[in-house]
Protein backbone atom coordinates (compact mmCIF):
# COMPACT_ATOMS: atom_id res chain seq x y z
CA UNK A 1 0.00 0.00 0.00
CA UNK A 2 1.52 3.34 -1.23
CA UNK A 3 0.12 5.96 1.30
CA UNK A 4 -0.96 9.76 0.13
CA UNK A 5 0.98 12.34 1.41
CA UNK A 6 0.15 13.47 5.15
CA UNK A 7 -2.73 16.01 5.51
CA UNK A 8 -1.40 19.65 7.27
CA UNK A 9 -0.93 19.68 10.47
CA UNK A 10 -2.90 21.90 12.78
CA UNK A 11 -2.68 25.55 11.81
CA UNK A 12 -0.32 25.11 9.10
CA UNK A 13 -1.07 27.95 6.36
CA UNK A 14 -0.85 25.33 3.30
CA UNK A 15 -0.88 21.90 2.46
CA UNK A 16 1.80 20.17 0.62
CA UNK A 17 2.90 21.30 -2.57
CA UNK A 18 1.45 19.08 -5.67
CA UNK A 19 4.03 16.62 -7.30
CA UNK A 20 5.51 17.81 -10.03
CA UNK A 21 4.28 16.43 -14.03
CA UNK A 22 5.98 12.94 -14.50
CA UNK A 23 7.31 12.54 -10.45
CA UNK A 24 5.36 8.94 -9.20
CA UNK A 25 4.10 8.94 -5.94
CA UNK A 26 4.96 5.08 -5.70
CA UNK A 27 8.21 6.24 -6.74
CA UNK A 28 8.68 8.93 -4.78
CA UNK A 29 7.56 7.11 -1.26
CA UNK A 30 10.05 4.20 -2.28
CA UNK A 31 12.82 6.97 -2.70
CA UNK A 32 11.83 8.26 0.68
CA UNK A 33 11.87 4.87 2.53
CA UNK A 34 15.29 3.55 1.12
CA UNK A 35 16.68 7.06 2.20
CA UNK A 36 15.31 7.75 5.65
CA UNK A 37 17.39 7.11 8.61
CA UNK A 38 14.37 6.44 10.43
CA UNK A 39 11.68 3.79 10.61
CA UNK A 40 8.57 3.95 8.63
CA UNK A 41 5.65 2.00 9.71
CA UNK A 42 2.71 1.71 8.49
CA UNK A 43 0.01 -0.21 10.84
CA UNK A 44 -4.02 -0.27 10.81
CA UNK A 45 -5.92 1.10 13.38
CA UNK A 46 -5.46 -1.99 15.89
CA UNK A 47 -1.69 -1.99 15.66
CA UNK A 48 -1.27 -4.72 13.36
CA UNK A 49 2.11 -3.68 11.21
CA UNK A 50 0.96 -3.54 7.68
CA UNK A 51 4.62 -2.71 6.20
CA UNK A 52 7.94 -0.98 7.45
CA UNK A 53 10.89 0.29 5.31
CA UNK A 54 13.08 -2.03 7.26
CA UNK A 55 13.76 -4.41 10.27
CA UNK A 56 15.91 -4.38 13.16
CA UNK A 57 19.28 -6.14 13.31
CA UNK A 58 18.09 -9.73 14.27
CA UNK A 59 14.91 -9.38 13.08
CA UNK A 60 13.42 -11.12 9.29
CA UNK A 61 10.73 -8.92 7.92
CA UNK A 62 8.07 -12.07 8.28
CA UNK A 63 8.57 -11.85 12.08
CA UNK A 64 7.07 -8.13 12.03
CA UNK A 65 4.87 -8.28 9.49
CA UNK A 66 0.90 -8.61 10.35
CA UNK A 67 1.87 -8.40 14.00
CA UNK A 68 0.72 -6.53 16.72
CA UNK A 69 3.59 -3.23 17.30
CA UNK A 70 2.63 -2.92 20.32
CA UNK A 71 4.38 -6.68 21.05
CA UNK A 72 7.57 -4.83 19.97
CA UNK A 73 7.41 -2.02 22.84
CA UNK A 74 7.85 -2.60 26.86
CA UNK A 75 4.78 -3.36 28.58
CA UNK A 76 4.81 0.39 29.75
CA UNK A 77 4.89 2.04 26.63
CA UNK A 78 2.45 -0.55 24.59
CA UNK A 79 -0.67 0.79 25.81
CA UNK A 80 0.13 4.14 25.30
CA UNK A 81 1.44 3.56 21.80
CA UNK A 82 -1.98 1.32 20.70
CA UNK A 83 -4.02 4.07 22.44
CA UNK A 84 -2.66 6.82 20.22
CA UNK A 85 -2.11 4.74 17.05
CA UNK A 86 -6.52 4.55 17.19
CA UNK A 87 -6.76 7.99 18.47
CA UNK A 88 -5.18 8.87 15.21
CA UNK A 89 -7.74 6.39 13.17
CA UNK A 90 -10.08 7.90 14.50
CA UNK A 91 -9.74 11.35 14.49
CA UNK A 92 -7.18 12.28 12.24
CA UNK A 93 -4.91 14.14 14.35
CA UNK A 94 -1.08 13.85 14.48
CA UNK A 95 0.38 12.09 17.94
CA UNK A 96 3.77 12.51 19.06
CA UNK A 97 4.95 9.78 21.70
CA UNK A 98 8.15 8.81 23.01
CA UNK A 99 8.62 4.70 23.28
CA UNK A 100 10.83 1.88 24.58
CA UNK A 101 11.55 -1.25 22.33
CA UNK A 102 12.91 -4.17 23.34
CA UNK A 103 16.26 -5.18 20.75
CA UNK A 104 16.38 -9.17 19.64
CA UNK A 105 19.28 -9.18 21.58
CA UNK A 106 17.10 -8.20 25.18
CA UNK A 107 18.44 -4.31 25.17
CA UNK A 108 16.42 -1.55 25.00
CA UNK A 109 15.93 1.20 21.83
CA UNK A 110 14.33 4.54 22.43
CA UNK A 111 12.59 6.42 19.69
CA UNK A 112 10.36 9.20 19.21
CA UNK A 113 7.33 8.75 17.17
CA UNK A 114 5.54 10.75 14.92
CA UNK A 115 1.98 9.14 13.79
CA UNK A 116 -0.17 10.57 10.83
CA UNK A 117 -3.18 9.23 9.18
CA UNK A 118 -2.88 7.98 6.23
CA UNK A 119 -5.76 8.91 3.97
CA UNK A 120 -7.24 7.63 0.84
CA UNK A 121 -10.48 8.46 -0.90
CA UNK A 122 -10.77 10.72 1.95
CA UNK A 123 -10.69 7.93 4.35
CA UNK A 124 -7.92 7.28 7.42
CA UNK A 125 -7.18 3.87 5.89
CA UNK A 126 -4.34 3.31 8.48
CA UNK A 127 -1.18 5.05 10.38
CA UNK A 128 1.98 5.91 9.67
CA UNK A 129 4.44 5.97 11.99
CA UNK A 130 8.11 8.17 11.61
CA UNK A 131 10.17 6.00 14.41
CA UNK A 132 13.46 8.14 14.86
CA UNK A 133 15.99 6.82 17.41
CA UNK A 134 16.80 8.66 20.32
CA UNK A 135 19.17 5.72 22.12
CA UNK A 136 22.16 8.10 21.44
CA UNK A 137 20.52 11.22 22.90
CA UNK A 138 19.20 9.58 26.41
CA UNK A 139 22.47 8.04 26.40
CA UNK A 140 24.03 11.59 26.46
CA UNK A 141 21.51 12.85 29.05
CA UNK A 142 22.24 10.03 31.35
CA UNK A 143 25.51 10.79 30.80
CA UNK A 144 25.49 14.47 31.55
CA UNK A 145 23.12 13.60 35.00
CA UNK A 146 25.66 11.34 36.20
CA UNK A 147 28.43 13.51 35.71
CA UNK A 148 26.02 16.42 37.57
CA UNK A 149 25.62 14.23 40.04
CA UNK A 150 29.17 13.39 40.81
CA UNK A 151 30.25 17.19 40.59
CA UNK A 152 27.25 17.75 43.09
CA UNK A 153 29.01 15.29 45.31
CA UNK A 154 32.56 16.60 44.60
CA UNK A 155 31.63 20.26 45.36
CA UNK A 156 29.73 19.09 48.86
CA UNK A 157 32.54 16.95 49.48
CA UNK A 158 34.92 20.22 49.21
CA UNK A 159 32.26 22.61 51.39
CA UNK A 160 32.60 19.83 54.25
CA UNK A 161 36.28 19.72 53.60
CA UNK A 162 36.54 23.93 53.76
CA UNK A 163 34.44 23.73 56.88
CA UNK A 164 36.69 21.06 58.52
CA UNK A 165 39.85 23.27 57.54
CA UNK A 166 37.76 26.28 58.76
CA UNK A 167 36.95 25.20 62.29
CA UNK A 168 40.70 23.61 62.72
CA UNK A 169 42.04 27.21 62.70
CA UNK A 170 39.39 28.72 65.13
CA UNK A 171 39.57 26.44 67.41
CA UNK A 172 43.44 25.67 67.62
CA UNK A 173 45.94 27.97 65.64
CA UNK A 174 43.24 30.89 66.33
CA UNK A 175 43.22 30.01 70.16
CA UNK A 176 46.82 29.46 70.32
CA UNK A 177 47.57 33.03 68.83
CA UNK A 178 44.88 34.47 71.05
CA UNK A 179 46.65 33.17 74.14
CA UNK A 180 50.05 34.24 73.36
CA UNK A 181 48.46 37.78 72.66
CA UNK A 182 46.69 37.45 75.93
CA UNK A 183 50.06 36.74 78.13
CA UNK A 184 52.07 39.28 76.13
CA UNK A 185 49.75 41.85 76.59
CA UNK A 186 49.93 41.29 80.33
CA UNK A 187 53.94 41.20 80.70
CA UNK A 188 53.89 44.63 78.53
CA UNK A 189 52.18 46.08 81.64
CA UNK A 190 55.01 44.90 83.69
CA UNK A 191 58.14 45.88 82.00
CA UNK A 192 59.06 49.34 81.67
CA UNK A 193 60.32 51.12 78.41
CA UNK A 194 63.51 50.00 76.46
CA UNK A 195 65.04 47.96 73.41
CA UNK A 196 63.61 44.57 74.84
CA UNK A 197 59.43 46.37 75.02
CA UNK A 198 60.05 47.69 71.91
CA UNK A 199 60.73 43.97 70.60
CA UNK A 200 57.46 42.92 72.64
CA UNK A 201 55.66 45.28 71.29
CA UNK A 202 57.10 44.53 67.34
CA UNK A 203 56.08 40.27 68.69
CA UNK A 204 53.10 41.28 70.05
CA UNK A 205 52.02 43.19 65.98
CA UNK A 206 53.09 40.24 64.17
CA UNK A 207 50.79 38.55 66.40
CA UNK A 208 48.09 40.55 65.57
CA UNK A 209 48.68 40.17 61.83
CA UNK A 210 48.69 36.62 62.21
CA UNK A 211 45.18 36.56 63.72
CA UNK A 212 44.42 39.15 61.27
CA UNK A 213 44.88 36.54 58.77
CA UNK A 214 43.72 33.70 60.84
CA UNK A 215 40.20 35.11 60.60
CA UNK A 216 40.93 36.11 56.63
CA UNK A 217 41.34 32.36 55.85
CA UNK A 218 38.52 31.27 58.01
CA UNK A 219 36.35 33.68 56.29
CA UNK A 220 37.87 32.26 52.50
CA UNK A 221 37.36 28.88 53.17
CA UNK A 222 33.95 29.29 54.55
CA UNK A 223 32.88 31.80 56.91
CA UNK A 224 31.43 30.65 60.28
CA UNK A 225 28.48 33.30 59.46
CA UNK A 226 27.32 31.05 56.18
CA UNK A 227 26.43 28.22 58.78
CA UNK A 228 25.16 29.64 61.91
CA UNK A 229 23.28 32.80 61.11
CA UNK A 230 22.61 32.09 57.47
CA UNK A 231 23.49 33.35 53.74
CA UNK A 232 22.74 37.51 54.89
CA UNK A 233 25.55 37.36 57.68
CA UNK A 234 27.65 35.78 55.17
CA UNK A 235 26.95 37.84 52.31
CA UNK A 236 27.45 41.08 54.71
CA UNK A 237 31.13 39.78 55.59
CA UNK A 238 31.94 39.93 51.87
CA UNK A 239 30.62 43.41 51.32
CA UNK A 240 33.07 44.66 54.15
CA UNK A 241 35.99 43.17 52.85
CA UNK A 242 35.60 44.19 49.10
CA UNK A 243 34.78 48.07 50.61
CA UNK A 244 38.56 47.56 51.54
CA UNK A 245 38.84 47.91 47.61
CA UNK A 246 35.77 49.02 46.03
CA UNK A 247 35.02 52.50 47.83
CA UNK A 248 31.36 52.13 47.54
CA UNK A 249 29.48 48.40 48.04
CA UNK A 250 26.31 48.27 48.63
CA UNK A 251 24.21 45.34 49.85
CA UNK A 252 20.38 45.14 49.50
CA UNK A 253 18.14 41.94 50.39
CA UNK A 254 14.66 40.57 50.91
CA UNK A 255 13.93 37.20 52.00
CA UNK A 256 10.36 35.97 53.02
CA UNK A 257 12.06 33.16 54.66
CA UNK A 258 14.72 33.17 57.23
CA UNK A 259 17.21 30.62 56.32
CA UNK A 260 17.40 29.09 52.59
CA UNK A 261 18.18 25.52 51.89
CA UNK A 262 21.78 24.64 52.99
CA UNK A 263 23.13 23.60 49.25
CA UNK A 264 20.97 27.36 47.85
CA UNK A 265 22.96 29.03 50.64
CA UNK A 266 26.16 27.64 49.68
CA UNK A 267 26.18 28.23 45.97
CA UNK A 268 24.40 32.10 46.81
CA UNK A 269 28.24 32.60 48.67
CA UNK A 270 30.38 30.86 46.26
CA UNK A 271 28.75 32.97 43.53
CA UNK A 272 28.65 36.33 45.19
CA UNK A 273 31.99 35.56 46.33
CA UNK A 274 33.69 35.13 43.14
CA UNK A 275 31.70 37.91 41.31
CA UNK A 276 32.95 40.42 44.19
CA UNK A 277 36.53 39.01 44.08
CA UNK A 278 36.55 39.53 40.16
CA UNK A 279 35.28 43.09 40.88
CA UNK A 280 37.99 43.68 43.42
CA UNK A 281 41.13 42.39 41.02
CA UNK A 282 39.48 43.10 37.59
CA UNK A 283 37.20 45.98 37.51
CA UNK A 284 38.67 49.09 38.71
CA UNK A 285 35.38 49.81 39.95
CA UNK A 286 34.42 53.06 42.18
CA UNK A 287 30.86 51.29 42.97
CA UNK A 288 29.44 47.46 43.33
CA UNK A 289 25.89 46.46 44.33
CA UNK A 290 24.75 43.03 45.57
CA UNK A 291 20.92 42.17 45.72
CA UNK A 292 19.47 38.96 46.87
CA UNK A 293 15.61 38.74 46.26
CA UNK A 294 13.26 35.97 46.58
CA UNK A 295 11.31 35.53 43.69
CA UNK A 296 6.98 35.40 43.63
CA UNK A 297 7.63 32.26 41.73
CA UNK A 298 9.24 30.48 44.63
CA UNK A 299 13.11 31.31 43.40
CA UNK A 300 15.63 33.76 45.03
CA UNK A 301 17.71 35.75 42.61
CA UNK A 302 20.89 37.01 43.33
CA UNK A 303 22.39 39.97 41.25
CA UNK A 304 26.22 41.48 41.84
CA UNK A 305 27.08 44.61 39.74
CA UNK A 306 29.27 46.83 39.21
CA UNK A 307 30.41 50.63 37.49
CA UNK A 308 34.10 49.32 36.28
CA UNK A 309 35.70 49.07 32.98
CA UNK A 310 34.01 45.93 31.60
CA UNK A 311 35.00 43.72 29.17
CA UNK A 312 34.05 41.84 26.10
CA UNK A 313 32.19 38.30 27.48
CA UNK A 314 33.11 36.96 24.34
CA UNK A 315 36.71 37.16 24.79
CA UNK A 316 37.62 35.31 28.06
CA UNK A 317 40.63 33.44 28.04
CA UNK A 318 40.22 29.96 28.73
CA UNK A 319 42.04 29.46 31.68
CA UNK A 320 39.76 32.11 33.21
CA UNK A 321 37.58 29.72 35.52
CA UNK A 322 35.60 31.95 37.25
CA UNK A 323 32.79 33.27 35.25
CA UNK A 324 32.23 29.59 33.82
CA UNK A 325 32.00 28.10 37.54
CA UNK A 326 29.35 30.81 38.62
CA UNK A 327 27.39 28.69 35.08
CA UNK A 328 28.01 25.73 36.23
CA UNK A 329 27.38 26.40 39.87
CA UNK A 330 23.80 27.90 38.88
CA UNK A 331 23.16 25.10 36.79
CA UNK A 332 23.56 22.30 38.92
CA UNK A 333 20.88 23.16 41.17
CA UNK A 334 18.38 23.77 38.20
CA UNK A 335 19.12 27.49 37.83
CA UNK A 336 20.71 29.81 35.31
CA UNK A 337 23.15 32.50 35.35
CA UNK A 338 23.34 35.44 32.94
CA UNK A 339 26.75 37.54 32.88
CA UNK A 340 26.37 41.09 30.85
CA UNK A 341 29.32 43.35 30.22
CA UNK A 342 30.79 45.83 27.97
CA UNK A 343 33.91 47.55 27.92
CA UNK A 344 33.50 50.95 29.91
CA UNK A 345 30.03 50.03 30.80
CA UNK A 346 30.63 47.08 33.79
CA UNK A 347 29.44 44.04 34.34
CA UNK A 348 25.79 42.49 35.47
CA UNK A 349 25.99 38.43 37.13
CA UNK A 350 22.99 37.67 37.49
CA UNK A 351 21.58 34.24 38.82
CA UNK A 352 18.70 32.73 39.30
CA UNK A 353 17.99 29.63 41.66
CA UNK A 354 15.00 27.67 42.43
CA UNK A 355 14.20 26.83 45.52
CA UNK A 356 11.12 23.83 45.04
CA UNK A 357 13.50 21.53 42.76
CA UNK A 358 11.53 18.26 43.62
């Protein structure tokens, strides 16, 4: 059975453009069925395969022939696939499915399907069926979801190991340098002037610097604020150490609920952290603005700008990790992140999370 060419779809503007003088339509549909990479199958409105351009490896075409397709598919996916092979009989209308066959060999094929009536004498006289594989494309996406999921677990893995380092130097090197600063400061009192308080005194600043940065790397690798009074604290901490750079940061928030969800929190810091560090080394910036809003929808959206020299987004060198990691960062927890920039016109990150990802 040669079937006519498929009726417009829905809303298209025009049908199909005549043949032209001397072109076949038997010819033409054999032409079309040798050349296709995908399967054509034509069944009758109970399922029953009437002819296909070709069989799958293992497969003779007397084996597929006058059988039921839906003995081809999973159990799951046959009743949906006979369901909208007589929808189509019956009404005319196009059906797009997605289906699971079982290979000869026990694997499993995926394909999308396309399903048109085939009409003759004005009459849906059967289905046709465009069958395109799609084994290489959930392939990919299982792929890219397990690789996700191990650079979810790689990144938490590397927050719990920042937070380990974090609390080691507060509560040891931290108290150590505390306690020398403590007895030094007490023996100053007790000594009068002279070469050997002047040396105190010199011990006693290079203690102080070494807190100084005690707190600095506490605060880097992840700031006690982050866990025990939430994402604001934390956020406020970086504002006051970029103003040590940036003469004018600003920090504006609204949050309907007090703390976010810990793995929101933690990529909300790493993000606004980098974008303020890349303002502080790169920009040359006289202002920077951080906003962190939650969203109607049920997102939060964090935005970190700035007034410095900009630069063209298209031209980032590739060992330039930063911007790329605020992506991926957004990404992995089902959000997106937009970076805008010009030269002389600064630079817009802006990222939105959400927070209901179930």
């Amino acid at each position: 059975m040669t079937p006519d060419p498929a009726p417009d779809s829905p809303g298209s503007a025009a049908g199909p453009a005549p043949l032209p003088p001397g072109l076949d339509a038997t010819a033409l549909w054999r032409s079309v069925c040798e050349v296709s990479d995908d399967f054509l199958v034509v069944v009758a409105a109970d399922g029953t395969i009437l002819f296909t351009n070709r069989v799958s490896e293992g497969l003779a075409p007397e084996q597929v022939i006058g059988h039921d397709i839906g003995t081809f598919t999973v159990p799951e996916s046959a009743t949906q696939l006979r369901e909208s092979i007589a929808a189509v009989a019956a009404t005319g209308e196009r059906r797009t499915l997605e289906t699971t066959v079982r290979r000869a060999d026990g694997g499993l094929n995926y394909f999308s399907l396309s399903l048109g009536p085939v009409r003759m004498a004005a009459r849906t006289e059967a289905v046709l069926i465009c069958c395109e594989n799609i084994l290489p494309l959930k392939t990919s996406e299982q792929s890219l979801r397990h690789e996700r999921q191990v650079l979810r677990r790689l990144l938490a893995i590397q927050e719990r190991e920042r937070q380990l380092v974090s609390y080691e130097i507060h509560d040891g090197l931290s108290q150590y340098l505390a306690g020398a600063m403590m007895h030094l400061d007490a023996y100053e009192h007790l000594v009068g002037d002279g070469d050997a308080v002047r040396d105190l005194r010199e011990g006693l600043r290079l203690l102080r610097a070494a807190a100084d940065e005690a707190r600095r790397l506490i605060g880097g690798l992840r700031p006690p604020a982050l866990d025990e009074l939430g994402i604001v604290d934390a956020i406020e901490s970086l504002v006051g150490e970029a103003r040590v750079d940036v003469p004018r940061v600003d920090f504006h928030h609204r949050l309907d609920a007090g703390r976010l969800p810990a793995d929101v929190e933690t990529t909300i810091f790493r993000i606004v952290q980098e974008s303020l560090s890349n303002v502080r080394r790169h920009a040359g910036a006289d202002t920077a603005t951080v906003r962190l809003e939650q969203e109607p929808g049920g997102g939060v959206r964090v935005v970190v700008e700035d007034d410095g020299v900009g630069f063209e987004t298209a031209g980032v060198p590739d060992d330039r990790f930063g911007l790329e990691g605020i992506r991926q960062r957004a990404q992995l927890l089902g959000g997106e992140a937009t970076i805008m920039s010009r030269p002389g016109r600064g630079t817009t990150v802006t990222v939105a999370l959400p927070l209901d990802r179930t």
